[in-house]
N, C-alpha and C. Protein backbone atom coordinates (compact mmCIF):
# COMPACT_ATOMS: atom_id res chain seq x y z
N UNK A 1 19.22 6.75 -1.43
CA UNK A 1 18.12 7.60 -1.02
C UNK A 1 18.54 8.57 0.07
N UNK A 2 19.25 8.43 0.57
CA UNK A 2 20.12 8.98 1.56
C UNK A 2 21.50 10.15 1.18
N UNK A 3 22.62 9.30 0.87
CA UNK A 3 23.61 9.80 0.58
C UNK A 3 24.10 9.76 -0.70
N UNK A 4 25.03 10.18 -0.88
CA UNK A 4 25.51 10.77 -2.32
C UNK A 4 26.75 9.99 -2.34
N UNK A 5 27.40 9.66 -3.63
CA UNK A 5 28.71 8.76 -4.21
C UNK A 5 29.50 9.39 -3.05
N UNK A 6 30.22 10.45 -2.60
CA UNK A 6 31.33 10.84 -1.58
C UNK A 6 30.62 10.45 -0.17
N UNK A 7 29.44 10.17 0.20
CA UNK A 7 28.78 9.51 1.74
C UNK A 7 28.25 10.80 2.46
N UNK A 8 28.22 12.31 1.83
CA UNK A 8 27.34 13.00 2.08
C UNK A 8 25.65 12.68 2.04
N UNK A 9 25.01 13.62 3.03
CA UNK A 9 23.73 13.44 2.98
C UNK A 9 23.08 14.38 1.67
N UNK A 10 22.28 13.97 1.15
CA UNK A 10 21.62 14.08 -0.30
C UNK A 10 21.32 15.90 -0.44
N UNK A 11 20.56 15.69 1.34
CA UNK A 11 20.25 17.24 1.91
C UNK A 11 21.28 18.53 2.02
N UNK A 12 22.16 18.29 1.97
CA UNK A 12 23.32 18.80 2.42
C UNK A 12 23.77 19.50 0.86
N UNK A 13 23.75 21.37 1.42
CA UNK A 13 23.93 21.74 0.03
C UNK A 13 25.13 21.82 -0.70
N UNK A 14 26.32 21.11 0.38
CA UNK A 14 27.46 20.74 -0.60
C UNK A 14 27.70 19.07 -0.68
N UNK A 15 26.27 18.48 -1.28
CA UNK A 15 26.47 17.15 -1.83
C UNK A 15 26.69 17.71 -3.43
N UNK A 16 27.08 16.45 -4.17
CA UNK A 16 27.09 16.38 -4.97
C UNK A 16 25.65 16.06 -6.14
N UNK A 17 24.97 15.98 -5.48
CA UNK A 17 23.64 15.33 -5.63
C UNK A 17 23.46 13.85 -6.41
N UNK A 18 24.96 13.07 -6.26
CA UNK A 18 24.18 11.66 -7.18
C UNK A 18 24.17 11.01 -5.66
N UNK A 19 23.37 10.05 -6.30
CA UNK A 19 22.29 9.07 -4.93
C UNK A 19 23.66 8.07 -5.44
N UNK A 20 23.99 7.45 -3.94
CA UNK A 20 25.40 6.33 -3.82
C UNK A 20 24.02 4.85 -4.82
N UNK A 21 24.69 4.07 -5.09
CA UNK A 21 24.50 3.03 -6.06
C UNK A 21 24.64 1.85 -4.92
N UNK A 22 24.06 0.87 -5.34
CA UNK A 22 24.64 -0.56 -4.72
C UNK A 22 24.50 -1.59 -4.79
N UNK A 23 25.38 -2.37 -5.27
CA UNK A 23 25.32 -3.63 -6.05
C UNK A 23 24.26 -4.91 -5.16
N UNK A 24 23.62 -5.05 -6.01
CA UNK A 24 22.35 -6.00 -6.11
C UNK A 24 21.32 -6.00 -5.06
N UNK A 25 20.61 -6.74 -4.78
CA UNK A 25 19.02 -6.22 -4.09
C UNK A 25 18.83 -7.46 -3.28
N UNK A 26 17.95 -7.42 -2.46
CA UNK A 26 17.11 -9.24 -2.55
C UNK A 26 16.22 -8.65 -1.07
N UNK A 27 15.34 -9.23 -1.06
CA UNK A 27 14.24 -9.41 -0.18
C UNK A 27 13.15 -10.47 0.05
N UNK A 28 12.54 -11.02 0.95
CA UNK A 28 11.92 -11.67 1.18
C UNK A 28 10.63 -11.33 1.57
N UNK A 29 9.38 -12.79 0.99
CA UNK A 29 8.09 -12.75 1.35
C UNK A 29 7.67 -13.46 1.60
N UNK A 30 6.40 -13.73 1.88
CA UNK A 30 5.29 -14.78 2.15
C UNK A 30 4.27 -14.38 1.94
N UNK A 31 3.03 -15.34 1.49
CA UNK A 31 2.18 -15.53 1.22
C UNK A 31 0.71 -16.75 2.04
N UNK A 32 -0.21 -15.95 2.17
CA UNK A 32 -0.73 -16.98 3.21
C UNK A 32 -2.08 -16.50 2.47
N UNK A 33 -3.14 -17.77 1.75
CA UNK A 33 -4.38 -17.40 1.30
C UNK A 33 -5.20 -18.78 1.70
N UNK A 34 -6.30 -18.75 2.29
CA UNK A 34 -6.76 -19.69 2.80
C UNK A 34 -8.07 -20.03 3.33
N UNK A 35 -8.88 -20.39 2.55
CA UNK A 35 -10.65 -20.81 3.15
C UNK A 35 -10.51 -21.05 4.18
N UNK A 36 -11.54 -20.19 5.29
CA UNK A 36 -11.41 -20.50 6.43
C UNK A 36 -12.72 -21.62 7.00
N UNK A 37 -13.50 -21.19 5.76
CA UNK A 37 -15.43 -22.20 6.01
C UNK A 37 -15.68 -21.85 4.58
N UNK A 38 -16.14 -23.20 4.39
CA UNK A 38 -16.58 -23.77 2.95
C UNK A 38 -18.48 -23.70 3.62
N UNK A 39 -18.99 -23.06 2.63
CA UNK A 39 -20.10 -23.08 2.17
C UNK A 39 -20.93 -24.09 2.58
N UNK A 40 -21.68 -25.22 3.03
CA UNK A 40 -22.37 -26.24 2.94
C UNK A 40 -22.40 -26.59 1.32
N UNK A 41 -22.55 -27.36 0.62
CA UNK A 41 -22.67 -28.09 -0.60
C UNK A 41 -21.77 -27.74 -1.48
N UNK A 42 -21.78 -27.68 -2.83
CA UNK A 42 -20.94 -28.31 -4.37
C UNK A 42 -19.19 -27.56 -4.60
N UNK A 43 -19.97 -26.26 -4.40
CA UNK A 43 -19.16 -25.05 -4.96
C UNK A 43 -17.72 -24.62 -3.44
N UNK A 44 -16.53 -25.00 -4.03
CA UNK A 44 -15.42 -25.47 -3.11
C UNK A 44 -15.01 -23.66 -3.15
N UNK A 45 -15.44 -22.76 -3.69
CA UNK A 45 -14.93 -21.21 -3.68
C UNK A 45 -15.75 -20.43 -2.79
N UNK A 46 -17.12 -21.33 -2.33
CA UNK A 46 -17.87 -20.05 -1.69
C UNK A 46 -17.93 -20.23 0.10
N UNK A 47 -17.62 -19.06 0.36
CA UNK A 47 -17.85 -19.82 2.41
C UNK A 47 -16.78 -17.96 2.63
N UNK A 48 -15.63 -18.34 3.16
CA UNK A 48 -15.10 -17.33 4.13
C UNK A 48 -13.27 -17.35 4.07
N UNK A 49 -12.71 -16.48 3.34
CA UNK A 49 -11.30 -17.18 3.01
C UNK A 49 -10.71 -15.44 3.66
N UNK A 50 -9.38 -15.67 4.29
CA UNK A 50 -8.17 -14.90 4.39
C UNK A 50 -7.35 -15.02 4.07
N UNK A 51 -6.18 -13.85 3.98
CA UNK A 51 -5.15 -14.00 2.88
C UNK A 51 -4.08 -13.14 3.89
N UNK A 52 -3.03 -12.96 3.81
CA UNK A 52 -1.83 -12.45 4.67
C UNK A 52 -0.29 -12.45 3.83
N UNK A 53 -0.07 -11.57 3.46
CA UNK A 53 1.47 -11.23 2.44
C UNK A 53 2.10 -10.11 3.34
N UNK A 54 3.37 -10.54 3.64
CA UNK A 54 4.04 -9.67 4.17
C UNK A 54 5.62 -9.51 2.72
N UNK A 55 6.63 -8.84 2.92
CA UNK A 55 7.68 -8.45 2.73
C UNK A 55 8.86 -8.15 3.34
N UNK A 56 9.77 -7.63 2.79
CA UNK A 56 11.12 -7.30 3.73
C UNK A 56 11.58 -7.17 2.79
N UNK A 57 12.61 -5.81 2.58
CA UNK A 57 14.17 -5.71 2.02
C UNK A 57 14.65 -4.54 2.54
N UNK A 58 16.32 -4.81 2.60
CA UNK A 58 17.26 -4.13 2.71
C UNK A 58 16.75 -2.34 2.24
N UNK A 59 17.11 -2.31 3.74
CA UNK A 59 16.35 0.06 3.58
C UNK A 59 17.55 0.25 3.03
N UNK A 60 18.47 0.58 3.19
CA UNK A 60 20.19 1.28 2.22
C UNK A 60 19.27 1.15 1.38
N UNK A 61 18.36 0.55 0.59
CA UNK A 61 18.41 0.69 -1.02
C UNK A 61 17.05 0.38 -1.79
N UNK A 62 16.32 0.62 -0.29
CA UNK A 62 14.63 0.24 -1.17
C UNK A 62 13.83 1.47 -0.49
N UNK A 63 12.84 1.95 -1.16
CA UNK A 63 12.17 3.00 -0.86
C UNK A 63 11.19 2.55 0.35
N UNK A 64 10.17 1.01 0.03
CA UNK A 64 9.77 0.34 1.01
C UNK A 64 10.50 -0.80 1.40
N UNK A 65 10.87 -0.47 2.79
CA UNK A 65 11.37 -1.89 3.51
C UNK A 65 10.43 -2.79 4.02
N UNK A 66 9.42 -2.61 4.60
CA UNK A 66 8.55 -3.67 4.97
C UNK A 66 7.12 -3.34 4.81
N UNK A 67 6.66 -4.24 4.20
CA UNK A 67 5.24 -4.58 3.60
C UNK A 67 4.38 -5.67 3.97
N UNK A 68 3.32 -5.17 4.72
CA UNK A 68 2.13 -6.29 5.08
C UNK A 68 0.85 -5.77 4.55
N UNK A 69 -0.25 -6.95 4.01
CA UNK A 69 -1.36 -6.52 4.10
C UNK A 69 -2.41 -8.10 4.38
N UNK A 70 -3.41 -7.72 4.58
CA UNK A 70 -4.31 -8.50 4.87
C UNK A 70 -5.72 -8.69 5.10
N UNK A 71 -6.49 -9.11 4.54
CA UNK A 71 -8.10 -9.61 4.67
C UNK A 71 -8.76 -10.47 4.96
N UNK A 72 -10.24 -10.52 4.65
CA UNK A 72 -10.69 -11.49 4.50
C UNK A 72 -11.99 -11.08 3.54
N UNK A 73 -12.30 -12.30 2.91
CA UNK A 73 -13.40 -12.38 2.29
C UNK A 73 -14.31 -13.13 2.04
N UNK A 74 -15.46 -12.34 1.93
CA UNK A 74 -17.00 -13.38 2.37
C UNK A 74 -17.37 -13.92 0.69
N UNK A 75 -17.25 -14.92 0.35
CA UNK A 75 -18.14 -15.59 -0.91
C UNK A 75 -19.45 -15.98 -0.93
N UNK A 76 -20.51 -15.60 -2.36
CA UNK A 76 -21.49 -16.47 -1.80
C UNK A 76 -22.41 -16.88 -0.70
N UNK A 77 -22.09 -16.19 0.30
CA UNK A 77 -23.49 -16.40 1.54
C UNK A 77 -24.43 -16.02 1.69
N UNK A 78 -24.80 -15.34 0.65
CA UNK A 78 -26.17 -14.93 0.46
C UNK A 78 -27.17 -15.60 -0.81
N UNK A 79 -28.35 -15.68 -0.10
CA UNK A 79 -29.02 -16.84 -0.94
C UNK A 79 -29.31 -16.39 -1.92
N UNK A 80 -30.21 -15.05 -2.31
CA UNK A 80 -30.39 -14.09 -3.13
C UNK A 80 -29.30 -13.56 -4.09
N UNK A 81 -28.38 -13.34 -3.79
CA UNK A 81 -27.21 -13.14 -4.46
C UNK A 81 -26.21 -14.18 -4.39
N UNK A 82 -26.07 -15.49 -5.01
CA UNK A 82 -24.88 -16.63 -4.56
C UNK A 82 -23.53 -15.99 -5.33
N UNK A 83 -23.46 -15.17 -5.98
CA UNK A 83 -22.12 -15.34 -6.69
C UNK A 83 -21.55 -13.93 -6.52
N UNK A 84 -22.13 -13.08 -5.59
CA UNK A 84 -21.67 -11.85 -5.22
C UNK A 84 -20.29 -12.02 -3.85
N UNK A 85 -19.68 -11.43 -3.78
CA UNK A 85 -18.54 -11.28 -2.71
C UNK A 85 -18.03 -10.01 -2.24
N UNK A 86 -18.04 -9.93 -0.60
CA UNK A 86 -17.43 -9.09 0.26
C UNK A 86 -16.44 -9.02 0.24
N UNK A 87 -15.34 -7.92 0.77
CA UNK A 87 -14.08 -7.97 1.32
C UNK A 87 -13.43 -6.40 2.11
N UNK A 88 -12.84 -7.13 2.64
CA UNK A 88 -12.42 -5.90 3.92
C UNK A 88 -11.04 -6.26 4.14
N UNK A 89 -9.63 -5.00 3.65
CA UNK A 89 -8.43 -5.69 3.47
C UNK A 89 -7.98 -4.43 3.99
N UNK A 90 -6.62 -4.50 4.60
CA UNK A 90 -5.68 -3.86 5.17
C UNK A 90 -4.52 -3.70 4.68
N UNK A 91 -3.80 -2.57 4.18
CA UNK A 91 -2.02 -2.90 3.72
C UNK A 91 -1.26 -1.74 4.26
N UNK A 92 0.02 -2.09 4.77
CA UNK A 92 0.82 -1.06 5.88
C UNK A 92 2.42 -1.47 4.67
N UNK A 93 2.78 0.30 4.31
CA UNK A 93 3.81 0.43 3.61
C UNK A 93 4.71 1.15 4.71
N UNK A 94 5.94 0.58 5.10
CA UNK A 94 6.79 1.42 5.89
C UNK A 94 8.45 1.81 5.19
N UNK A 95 8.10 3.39 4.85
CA UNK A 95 9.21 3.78 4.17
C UNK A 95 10.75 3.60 4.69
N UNK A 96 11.40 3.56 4.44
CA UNK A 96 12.99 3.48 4.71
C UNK A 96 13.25 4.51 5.97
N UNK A 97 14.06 4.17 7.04
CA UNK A 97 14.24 4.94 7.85
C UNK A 97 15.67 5.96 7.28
N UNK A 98 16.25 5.49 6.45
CA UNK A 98 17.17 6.60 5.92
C UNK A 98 16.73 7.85 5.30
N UNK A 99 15.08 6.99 4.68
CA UNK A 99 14.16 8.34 3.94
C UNK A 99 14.09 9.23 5.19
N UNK A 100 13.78 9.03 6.56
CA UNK A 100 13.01 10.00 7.33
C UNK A 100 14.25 11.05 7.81
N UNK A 101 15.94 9.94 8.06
CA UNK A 101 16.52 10.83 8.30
C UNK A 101 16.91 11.77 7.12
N UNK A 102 16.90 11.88 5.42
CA UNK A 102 16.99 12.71 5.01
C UNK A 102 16.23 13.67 5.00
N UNK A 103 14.96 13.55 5.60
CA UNK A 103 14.12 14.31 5.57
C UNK A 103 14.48 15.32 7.21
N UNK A 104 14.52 14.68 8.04
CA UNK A 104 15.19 15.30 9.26
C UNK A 104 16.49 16.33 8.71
N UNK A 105 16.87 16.08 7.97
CA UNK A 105 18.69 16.57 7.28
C UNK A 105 18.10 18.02 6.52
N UNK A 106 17.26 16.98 5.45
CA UNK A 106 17.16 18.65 4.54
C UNK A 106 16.09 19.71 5.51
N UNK A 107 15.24 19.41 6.56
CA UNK A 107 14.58 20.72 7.14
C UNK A 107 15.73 21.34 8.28
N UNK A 108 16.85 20.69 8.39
CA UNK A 108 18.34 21.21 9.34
C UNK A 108 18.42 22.57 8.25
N UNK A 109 18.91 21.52 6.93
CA UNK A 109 19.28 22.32 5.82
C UNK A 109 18.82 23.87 5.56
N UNK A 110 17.54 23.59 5.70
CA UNK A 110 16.21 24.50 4.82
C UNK A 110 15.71 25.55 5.72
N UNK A 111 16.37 25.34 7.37
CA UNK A 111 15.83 25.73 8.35
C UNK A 111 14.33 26.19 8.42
N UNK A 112 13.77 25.12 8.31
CA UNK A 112 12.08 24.59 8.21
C UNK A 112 11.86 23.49 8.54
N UNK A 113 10.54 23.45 8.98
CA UNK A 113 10.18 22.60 9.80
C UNK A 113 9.07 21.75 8.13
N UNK A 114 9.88 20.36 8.25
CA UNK A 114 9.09 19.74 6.89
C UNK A 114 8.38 18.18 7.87
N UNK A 115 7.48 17.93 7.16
CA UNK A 115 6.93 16.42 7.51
C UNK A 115 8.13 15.25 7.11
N UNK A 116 7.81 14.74 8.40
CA UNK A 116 8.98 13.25 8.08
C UNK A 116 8.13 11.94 7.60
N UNK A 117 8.50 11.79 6.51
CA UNK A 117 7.43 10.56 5.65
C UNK A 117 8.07 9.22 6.57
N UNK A 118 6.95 8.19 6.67
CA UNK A 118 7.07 7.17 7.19
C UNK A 118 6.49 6.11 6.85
N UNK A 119 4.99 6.23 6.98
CA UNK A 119 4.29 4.93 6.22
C UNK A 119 3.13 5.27 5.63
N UNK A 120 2.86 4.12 4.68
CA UNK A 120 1.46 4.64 3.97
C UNK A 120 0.27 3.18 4.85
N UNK A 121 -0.61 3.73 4.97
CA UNK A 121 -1.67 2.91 5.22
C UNK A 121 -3.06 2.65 5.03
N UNK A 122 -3.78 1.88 4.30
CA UNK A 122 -4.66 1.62 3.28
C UNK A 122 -5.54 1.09 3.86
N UNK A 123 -7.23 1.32 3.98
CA UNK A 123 -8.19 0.20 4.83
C UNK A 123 -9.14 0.13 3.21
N UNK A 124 -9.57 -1.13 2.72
CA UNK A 124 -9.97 -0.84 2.01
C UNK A 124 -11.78 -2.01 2.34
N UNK A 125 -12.64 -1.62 1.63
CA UNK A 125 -13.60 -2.18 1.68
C UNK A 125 -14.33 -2.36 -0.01
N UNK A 126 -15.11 -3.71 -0.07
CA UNK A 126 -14.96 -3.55 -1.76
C UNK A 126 -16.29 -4.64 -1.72
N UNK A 127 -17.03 -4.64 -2.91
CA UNK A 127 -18.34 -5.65 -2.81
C UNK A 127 -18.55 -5.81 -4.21
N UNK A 128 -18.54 -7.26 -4.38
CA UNK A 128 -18.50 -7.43 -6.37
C UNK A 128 -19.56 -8.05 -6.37
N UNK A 129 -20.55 -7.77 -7.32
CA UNK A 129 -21.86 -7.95 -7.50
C UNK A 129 -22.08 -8.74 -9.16
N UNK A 130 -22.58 -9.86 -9.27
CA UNK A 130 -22.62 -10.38 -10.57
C UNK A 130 -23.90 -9.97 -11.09
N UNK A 131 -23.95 -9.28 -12.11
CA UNK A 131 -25.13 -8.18 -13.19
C UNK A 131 -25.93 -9.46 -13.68
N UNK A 132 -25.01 -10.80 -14.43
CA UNK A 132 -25.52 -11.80 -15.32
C UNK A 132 -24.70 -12.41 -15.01
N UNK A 133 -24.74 -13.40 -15.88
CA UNK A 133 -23.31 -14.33 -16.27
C UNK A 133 -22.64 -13.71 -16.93
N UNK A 134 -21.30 -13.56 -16.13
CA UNK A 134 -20.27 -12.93 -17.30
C UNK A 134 -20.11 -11.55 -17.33
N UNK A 135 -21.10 -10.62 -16.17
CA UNK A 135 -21.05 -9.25 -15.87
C UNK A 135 -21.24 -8.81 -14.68
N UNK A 136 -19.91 -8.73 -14.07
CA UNK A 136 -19.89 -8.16 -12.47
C UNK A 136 -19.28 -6.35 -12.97
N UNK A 137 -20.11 -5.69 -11.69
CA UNK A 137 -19.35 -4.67 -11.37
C UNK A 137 -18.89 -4.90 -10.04
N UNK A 138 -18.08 -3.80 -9.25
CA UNK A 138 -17.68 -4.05 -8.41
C UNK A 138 -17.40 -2.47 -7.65
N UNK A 139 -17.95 -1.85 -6.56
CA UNK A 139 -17.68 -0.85 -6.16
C UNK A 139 -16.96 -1.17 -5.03
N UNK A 140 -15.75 0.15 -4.75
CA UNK A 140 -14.66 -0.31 -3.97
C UNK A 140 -13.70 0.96 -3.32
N UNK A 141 -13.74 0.52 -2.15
CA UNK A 141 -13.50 2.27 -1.33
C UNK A 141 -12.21 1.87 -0.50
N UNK A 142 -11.87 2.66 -1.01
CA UNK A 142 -10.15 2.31 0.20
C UNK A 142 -10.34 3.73 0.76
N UNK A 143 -9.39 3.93 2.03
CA UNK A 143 -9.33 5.00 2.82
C UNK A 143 -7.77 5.16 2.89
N UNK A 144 -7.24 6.02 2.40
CA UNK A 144 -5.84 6.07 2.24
C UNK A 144 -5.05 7.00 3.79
N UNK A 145 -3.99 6.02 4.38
CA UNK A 145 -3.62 7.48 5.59
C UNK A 145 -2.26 7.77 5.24
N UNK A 146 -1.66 8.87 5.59
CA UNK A 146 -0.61 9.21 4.87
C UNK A 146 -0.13 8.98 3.37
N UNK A 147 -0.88 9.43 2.64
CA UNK A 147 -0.39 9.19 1.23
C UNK A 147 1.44 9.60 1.22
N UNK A 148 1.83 8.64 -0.18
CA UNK A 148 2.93 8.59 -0.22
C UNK A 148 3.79 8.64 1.05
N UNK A 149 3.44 8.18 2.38
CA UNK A 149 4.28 7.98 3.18
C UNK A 149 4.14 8.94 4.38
N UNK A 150 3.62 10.24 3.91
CA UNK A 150 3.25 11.65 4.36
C UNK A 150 3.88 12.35 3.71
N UNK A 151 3.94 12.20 2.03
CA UNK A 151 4.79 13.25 1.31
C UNK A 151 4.11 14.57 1.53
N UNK A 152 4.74 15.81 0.87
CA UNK A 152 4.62 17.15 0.86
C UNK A 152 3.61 17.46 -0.10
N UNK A 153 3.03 17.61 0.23
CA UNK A 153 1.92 18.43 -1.29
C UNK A 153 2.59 18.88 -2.26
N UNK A 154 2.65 18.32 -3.73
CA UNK A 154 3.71 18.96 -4.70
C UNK A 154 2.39 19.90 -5.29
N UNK A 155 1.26 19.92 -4.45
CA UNK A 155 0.48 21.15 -5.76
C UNK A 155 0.53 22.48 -4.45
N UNK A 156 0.52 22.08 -3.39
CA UNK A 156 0.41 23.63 -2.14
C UNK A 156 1.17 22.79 -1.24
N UNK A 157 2.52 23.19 -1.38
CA UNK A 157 3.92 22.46 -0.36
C UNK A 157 3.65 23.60 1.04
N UNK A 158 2.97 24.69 1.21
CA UNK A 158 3.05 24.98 2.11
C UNK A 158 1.50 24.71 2.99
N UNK A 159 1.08 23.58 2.57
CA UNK A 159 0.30 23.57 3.13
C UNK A 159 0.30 21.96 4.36
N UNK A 160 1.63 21.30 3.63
CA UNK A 160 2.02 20.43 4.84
C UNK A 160 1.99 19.28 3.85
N UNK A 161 1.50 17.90 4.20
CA UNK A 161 1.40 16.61 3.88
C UNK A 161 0.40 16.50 2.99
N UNK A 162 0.20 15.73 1.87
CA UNK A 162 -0.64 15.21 1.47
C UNK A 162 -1.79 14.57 2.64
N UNK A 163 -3.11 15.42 2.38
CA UNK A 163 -4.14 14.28 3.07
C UNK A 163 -4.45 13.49 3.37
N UNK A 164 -4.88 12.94 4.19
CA UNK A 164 -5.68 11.25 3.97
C UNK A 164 -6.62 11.70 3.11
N UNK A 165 -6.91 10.22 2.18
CA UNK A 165 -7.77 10.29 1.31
C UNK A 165 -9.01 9.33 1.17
N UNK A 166 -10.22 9.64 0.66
CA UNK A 166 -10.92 8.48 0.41
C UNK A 166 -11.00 8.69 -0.97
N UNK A 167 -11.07 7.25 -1.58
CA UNK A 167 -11.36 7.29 -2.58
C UNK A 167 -12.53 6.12 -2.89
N UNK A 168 -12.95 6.38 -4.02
CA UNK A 168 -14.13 5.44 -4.36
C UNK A 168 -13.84 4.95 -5.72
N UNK A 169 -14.22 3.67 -5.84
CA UNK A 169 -13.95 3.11 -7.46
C UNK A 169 -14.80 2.49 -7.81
N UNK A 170 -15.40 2.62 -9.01
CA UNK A 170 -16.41 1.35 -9.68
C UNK A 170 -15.42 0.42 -10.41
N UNK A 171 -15.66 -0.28 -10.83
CA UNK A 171 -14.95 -1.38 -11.76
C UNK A 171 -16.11 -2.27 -12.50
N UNK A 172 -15.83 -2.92 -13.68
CA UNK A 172 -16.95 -3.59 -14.19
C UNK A 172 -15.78 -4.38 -15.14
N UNK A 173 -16.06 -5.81 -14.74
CA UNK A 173 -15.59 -6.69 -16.10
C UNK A 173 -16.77 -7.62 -16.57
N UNK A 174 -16.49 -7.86 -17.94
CA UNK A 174 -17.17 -8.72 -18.79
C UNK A 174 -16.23 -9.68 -19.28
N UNK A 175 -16.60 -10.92 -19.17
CA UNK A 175 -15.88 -12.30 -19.46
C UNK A 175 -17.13 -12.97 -20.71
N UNK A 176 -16.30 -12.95 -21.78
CA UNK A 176 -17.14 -14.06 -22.66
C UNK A 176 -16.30 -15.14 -22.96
């Protein structure tokens, strides 16, 4: 993502332009999901649960090196609605620091001043509502900051970074 087969920078207009290669990968995670309060009575899914996944791998050769996100979510606590559920979740993407210095390299290059991508970061909020048995929708809003990292606008590059974004989603499944 960086340099090229001879150890030039990618930016550099006498690279060769192939991206250097490198034998095999590996990274590590965890996983943490966990009721924090059970409901009073039968039903062992409804009460108050959080969840926590992080990541790690080697930047030389991954676009994201470290990855966390995390929530929590409300089941069931409402009497009127028992089978509806809250949630309010967080996820932090942090791009490769070799990405930022190529990006530092090619505005040397370009003699321009470009955005240095770094991380993406996601707040999302979401509420699933059961229609019947067997028919939830679910509306669901994330707030996006730095898309793609703070890439460049590929539709108006001179207009800087991609936005933060909101977005909104419905969703609806049916289970028979």
């Amino acid at each position: 993502m960086h340099f090229d087969v001879d150890g030039k920078s990618l930016a550099d207009p006498s690279s060769n332009g192939l991206a250097r290669t490198h034998n095999g990968d590996f990274g590590f995670y965890g996983v943490i999901d966990q009721m924090l309060w059970r409901l009073p009575g039968n039903d062992p899914k409804k009460g108050v649960g959080a969840f926590a996944r992080a990541s790690w791998s080697p930047s030389d050769r991954n676009l994201i090196d470290l990855y966390a996100e995390a929530g929590v979510n409300f089941m069931g606590l409402w009497d009127k609605r028992p089978d509806d559920s809250f949630g309010l979740a967080a996820s932090f993407s942090q791009l490769s620091p070799g990405l930022r210095e190529l990006d530092l390299e090619k505005a040397f290059f370009e003699k321009t001043a470009l955005p240095l991508r770094n991380y993406e970061l996601v707040v999302e909020l979401t509420y699933q509502a059961q229609i019947v048995a067997g028919w939830t929708i679910q509306p669901d809003f994330p707030y996006i900051f730095h898309p793609g990292g703070g890439v460049i606008d590929p539709l108006n590059p001179f207009v800087g970074r991609i936005p933060d974004a909101a977005v909104l989603v419905l969703r609806t499944a049916i289970s028979f």
